[in-house]
C-alpha atoms as a PDB file:
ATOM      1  CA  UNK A   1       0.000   0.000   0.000  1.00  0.00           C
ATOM      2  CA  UNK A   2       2.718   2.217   1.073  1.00  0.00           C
ATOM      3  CA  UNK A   3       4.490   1.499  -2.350  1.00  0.00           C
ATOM      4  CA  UNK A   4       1.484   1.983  -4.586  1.00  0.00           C
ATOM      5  CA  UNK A   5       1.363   5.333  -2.594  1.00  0.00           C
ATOM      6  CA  UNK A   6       4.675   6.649  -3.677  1.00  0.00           C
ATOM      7  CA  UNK A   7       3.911   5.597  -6.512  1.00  0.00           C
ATOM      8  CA  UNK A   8       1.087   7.734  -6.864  1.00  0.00           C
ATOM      9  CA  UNK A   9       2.855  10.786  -5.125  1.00  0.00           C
ATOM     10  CA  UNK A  10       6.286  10.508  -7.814  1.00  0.00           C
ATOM     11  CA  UNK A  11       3.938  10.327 -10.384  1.00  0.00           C
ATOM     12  CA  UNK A  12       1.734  13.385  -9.403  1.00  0.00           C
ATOM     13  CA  UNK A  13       5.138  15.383  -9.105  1.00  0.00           C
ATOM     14  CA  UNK A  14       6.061  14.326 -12.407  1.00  0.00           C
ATOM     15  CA  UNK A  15       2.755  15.491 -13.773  1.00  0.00           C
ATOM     16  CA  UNK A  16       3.247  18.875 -11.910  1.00  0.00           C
ATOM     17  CA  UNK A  17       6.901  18.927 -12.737  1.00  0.00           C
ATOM     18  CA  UNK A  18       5.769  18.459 -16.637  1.00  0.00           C
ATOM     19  CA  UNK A  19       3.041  21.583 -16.035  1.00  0.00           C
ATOM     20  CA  UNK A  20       5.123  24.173 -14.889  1.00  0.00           C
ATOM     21  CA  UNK A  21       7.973  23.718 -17.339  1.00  0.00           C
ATOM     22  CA  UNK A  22       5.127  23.836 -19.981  1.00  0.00           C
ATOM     23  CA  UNK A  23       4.621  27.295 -19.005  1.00  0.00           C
ATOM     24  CA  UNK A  24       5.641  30.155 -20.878  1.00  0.00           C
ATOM     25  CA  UNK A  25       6.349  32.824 -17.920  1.00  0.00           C
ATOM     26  CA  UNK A  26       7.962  36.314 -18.438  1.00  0.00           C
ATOM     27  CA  UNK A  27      10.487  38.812 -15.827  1.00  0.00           C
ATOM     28  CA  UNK A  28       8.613  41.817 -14.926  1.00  0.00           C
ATOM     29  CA  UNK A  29      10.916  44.951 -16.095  1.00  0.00           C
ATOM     30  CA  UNK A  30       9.799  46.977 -12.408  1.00  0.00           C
ATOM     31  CA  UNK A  31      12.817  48.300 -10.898  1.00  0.00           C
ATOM     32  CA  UNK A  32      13.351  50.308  -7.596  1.00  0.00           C
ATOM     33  CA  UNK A  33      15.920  52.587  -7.755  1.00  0.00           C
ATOM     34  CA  UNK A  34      16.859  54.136  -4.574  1.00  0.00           C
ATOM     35  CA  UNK A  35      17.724  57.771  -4.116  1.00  0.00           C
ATOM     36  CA  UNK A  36      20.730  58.834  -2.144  1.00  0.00           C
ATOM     37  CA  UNK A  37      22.081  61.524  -0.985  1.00  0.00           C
ATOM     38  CA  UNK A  38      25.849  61.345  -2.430  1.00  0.00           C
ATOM     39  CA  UNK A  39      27.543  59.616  -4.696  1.00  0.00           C
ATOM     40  CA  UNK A  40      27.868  56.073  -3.341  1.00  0.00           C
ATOM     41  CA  UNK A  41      25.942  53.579  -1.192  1.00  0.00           C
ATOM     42  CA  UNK A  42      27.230  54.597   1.885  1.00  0.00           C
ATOM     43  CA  UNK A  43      24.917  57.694   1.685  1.00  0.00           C
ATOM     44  CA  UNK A  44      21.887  57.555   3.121  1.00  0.00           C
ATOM     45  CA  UNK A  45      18.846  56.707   1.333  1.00  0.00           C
ATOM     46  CA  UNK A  46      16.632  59.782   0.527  1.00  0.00           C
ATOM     47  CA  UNK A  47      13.780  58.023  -1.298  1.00  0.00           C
ATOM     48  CA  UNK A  48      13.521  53.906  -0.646  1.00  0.00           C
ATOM     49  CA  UNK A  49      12.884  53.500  -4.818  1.00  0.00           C
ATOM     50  CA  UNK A  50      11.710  55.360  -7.826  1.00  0.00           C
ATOM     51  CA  UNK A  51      10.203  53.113  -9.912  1.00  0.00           C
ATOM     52  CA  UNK A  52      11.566  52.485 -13.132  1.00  0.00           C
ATOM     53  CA  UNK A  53       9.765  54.535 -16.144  1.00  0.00           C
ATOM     54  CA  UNK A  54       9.181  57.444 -13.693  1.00  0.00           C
ATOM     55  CA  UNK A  55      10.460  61.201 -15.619  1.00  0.00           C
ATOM     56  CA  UNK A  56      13.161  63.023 -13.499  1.00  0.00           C
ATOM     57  CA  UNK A  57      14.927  65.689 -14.069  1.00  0.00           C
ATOM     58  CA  UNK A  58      18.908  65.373 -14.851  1.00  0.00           C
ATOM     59  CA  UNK A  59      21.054  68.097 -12.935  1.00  0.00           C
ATOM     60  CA  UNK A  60      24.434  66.401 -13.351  1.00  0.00           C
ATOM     61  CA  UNK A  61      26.398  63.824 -14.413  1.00  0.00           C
ATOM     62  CA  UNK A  62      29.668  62.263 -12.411  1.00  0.00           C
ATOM     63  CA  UNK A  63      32.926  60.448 -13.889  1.00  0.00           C
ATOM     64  CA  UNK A  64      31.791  58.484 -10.371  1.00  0.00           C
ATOM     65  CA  UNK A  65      28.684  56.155 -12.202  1.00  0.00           C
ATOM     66  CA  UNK A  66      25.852  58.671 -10.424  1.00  0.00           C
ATOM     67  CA  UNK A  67      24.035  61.343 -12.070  1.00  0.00           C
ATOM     68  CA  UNK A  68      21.937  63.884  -9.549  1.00  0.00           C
ATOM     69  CA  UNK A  69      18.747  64.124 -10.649  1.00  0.00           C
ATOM     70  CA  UNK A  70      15.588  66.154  -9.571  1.00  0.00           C
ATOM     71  CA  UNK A  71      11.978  64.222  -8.794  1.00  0.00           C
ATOM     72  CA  UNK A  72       8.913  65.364 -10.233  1.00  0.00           C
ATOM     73  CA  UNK A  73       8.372  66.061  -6.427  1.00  0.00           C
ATOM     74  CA  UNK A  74      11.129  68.131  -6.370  1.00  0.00           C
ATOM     75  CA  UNK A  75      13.434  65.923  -3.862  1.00  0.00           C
ATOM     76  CA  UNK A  76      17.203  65.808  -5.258  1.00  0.00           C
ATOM     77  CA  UNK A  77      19.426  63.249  -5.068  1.00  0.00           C
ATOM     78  CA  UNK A  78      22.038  60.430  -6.582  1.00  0.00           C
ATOM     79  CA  UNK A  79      21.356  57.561  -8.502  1.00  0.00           C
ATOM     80  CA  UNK A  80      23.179  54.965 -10.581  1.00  0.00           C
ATOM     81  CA  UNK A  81      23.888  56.552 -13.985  1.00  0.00           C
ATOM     82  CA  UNK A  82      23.416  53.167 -15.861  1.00  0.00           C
ATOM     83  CA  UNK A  83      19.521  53.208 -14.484  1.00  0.00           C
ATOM     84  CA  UNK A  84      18.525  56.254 -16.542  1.00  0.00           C
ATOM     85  CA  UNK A  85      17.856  56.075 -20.095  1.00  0.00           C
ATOM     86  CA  UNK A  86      17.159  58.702 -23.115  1.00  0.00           C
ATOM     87  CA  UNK A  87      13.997  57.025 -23.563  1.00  0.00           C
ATOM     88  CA  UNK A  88      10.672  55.319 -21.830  1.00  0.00           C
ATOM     89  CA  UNK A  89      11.259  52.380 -20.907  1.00  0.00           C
ATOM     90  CA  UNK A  90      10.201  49.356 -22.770  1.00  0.00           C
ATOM     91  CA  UNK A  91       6.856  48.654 -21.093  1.00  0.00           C
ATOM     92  CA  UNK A  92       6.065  52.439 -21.003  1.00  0.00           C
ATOM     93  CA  UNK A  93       6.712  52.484 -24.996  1.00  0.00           C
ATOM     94  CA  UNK A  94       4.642  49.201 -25.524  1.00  0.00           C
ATOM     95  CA  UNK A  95       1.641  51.177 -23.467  1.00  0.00           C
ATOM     96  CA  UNK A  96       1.490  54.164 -26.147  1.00  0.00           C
ATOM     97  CA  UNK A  97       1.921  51.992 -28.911  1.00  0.00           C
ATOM     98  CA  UNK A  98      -0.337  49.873 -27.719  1.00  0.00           C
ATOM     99  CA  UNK A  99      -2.990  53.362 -27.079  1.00  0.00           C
ATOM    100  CA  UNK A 100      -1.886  54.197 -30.411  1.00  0.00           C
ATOM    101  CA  UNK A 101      -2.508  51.364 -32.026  1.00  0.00           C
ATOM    102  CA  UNK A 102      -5.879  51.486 -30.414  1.00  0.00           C
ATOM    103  CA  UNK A 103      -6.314  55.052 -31.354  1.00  0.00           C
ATOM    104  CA  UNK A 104      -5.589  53.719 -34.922  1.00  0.00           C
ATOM    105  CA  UNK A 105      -8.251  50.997 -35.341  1.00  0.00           C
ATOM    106  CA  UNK A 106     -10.649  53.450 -33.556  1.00  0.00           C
ATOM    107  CA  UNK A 107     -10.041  55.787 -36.391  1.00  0.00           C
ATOM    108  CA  UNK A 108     -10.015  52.674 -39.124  1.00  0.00           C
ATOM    109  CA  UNK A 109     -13.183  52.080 -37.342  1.00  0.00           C
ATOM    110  CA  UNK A 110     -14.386  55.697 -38.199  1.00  0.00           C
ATOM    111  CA  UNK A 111     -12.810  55.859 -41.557  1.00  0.00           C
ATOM    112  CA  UNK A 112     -15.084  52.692 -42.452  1.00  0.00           C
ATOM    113  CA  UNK A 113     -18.428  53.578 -40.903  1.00  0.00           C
ATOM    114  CA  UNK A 114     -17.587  56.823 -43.110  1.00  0.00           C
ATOM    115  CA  UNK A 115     -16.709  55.262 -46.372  1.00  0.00           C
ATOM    116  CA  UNK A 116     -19.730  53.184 -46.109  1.00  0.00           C
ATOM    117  CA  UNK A 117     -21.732  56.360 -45.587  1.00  0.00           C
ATOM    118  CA  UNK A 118     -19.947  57.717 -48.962  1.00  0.00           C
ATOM    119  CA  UNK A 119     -20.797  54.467 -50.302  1.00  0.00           C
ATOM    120  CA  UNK A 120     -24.554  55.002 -49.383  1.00  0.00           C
ATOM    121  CA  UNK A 121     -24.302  58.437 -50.560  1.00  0.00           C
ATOM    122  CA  UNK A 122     -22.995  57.596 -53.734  1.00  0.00           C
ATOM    123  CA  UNK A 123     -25.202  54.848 -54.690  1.00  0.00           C
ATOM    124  CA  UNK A 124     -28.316  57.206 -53.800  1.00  0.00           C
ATOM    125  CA  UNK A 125     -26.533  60.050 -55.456  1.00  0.00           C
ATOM    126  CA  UNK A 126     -26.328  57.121 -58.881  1.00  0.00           C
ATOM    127  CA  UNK A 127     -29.814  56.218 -57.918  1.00  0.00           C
ATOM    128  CA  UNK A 128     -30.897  59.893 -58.259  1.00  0.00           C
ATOM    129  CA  UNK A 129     -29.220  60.606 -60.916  1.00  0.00           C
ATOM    130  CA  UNK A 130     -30.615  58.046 -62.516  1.00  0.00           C
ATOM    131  CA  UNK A 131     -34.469  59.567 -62.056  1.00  0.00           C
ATOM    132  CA  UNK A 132     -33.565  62.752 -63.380  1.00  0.00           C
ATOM    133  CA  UNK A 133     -31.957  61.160 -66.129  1.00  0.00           C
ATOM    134  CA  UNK A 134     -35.141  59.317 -66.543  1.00  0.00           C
ATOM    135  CA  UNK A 135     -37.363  62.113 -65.868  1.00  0.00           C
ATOM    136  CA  UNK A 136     -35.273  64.966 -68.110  1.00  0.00           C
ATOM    137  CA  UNK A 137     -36.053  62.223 -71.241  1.00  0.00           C
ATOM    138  CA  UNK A 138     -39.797  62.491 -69.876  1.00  0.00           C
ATOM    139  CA  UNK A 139     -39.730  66.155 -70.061  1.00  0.00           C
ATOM    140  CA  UNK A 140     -38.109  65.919 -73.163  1.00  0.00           C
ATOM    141  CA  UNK A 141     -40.609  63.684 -74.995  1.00  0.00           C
ATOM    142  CA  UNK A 142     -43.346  65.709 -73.431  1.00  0.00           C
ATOM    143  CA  UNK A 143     -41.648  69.150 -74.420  1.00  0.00           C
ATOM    144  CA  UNK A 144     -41.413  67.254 -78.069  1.00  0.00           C
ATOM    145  CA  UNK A 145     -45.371  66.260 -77.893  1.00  0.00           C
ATOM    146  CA  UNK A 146     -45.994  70.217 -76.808  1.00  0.00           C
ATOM    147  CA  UNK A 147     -43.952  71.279 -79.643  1.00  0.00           C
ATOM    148  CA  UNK A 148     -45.721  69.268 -81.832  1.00  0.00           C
ATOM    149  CA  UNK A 149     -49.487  70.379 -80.477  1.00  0.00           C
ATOM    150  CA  UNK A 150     -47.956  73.988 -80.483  1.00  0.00           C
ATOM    151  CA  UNK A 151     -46.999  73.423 -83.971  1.00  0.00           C
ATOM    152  CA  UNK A 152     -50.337  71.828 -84.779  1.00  0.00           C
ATOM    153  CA  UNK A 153     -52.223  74.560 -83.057  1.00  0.00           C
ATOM    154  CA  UNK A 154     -50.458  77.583 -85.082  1.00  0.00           C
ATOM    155  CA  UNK A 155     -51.647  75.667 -88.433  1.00  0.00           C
ATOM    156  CA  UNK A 156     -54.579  75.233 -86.746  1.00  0.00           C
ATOM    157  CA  UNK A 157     -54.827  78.905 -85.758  1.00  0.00           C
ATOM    158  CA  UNK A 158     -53.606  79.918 -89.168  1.00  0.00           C
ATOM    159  CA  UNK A 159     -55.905  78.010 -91.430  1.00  0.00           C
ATOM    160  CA  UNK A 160     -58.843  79.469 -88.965  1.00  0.00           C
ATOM    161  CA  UNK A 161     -57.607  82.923 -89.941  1.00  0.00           C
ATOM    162  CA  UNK A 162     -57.754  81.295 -93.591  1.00  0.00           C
ATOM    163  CA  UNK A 163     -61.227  80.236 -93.065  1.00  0.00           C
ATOM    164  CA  UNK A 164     -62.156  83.482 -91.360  1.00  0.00           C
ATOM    165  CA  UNK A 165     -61.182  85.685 -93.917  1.00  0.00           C
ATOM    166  CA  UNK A 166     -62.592  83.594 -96.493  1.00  0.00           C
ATOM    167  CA  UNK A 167     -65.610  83.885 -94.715  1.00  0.00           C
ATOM    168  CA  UNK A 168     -65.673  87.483 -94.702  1.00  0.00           C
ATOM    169  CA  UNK A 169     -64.609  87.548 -98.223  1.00  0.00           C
ATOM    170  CA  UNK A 170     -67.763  85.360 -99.125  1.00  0.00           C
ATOM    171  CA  UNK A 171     -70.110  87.727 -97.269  1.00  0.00           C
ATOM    172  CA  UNK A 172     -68.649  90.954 -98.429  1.00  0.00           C
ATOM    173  CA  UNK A 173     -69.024  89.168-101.982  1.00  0.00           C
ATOM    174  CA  UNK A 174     -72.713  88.001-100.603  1.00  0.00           C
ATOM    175  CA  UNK A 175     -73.525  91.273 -99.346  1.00  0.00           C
ATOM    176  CA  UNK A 176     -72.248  92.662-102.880  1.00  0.00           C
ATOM    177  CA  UNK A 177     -74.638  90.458-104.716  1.00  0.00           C
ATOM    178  CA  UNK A 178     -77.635  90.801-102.587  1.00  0.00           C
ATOM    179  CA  UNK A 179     -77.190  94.897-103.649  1.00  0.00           C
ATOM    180  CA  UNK A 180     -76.894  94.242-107.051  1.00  0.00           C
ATOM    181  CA  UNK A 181     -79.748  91.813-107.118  1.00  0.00           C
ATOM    182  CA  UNK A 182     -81.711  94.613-105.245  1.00  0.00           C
ATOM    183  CA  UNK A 183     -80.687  97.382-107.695  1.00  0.00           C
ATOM    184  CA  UNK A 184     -81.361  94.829-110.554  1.00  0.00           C
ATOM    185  CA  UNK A 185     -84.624  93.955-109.032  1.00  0.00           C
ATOM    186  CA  UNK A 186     -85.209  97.872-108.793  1.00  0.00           C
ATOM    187  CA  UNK A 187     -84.563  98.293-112.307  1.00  0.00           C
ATOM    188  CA  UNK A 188     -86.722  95.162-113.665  1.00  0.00           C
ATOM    189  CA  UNK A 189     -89.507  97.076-111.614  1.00  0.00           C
ATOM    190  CA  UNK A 190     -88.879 100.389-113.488  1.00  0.00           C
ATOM    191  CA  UNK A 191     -88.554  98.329-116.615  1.00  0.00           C
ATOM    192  CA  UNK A 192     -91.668  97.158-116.144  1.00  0.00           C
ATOM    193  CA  UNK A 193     -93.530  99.703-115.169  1.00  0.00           C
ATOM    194  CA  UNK A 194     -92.208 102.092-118.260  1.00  0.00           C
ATOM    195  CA  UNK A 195     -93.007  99.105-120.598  1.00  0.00           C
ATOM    196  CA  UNK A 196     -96.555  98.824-118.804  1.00  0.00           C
ATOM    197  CA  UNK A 197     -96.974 103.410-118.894  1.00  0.00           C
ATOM    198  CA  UNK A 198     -95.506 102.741-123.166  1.00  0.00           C
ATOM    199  CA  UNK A 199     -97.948 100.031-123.602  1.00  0.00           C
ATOM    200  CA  UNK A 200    -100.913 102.314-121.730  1.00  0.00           C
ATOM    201  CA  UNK A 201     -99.793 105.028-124.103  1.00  0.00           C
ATOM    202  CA  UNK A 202     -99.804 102.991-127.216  1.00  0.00           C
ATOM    203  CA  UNK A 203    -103.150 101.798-126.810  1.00  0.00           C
ATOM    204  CA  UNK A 204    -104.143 105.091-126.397  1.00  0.00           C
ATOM    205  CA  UNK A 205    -102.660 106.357-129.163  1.00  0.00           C
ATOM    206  CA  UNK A 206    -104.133 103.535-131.639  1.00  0.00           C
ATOM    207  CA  UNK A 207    -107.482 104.162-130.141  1.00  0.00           C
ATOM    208  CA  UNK A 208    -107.540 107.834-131.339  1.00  0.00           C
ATOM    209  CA  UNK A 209    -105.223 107.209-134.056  1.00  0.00           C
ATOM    210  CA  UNK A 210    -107.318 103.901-135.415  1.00  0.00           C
ATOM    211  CA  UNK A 211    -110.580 105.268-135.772  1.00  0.00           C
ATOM    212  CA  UNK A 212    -109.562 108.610-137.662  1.00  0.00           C
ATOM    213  CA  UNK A 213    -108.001 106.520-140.331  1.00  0.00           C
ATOM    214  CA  UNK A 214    -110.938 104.394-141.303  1.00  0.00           C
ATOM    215  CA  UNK A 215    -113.735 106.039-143.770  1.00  0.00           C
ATOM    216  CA  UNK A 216    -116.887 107.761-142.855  1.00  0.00           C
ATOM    217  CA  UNK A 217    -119.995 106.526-144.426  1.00  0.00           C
ATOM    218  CA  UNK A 218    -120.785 109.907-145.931  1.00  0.00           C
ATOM    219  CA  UNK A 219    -118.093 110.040-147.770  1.00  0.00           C
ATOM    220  CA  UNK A 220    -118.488 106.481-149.186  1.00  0.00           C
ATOM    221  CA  UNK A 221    -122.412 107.973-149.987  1.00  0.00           C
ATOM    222  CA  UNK A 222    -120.866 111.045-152.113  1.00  0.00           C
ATOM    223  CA  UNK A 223    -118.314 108.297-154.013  1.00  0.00           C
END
């Protein structure tokens, strides 16, 4: 039992041996830097550790390895030289790149809601563009139809004028005739009446003019 036991146990370390040197682990860069107050580490300590990415201020710089430098609290003091870089550190730079690169999809993000809104614009801009096309051929077929009623009406309009003045050219000719069938009229009425007054005035001429030219009976008794 006691074997089957260690058994057990060696094999259970094994497994845990086998999980931890399947993990992938990483050193944190944090570093404490204390602040002294000379150049060396038997001054005493003026701040226990300024944590590594925080900004100082450089004063001066010693052939000795320290560098005095200036907190953004304003406490002066020594450090190491070889803890202070030109730059942020590593984690500080990964942190804005890492808000930059966020910065950058949130703007990709932007820049693609807003070419899909161009999009959308455009293809209801083509879509408009599209009625009016449709609709100035409309107007242009009806302004051809118009043209063609306009044109109709002026012959229309003219031949009426046609028709009307032949009109008034048939009545003044009517109105022409009617007088001269009046004055003719007129004069058949004076015609006749002279022929009737001659006729009058011939009968009464060959009734006096008749019986003086036949012979009296005397003088057929004295023959």
């Amino acid at each position: 039992m006691t074997l089957i036991r260690l058994l057990a146990l060696m094999l259970l370390t094994i497994v845990t041996c086998t999980s931890v040197q399947a993990q992938t682990v990483y050193i944190d860069d944090t570093l404490f830097v204390p602040l002294r107050g000379g150049q060396g580490t038997e001054y005493r300590i003026l701040h226990n550790g300024l944590r590594s990415g925080t900004p100082v201020e450089l004063l001066e710089r010693s052939e000795s390895g320290y560098s005095r430098i200036r907190t953004p609290q304003g406490l002066e003091g020594w450090v190491v030289s070889r803890f202070l870089s030109e730059q942020p550190i590593a984690r500080d730079r990964l942190a804005a790149a890492t808000r930059e690169l966020e910065t950058a999809k949130n703007q990709l993000s932007e820049v693609r809601e807003q070419l899909q809104t161009v999009q959308a614009e455009r293809d209801q801009l083509a879509t408009s563009e599209d009625n009016l096309e449709n609709r100035s051929q409309s107007l242009a077929s009806e302004l051809e139809e118009i043209k063609t009623v306009s044109a109709n009406a002026l012959t229309l309009d003219r031949r009426n004028r046609e028709l009307q003045e032949a009109n008034q050219k048939i009545r003044n000719d009517l109105e022409v005739l009617t007088a001269e069938k009046e004055r003719l009229e007129a004069k058949s009425e004076s015609d006749f009446m002279l022929l009737s007054a001659g006729l009058i005035l011939l009968g009464m001429f060959l009734a006096v003019v008749i019986p003086l030219l036949k012979p009296s009976r005397k003088n057929d008794n004295w023959a």
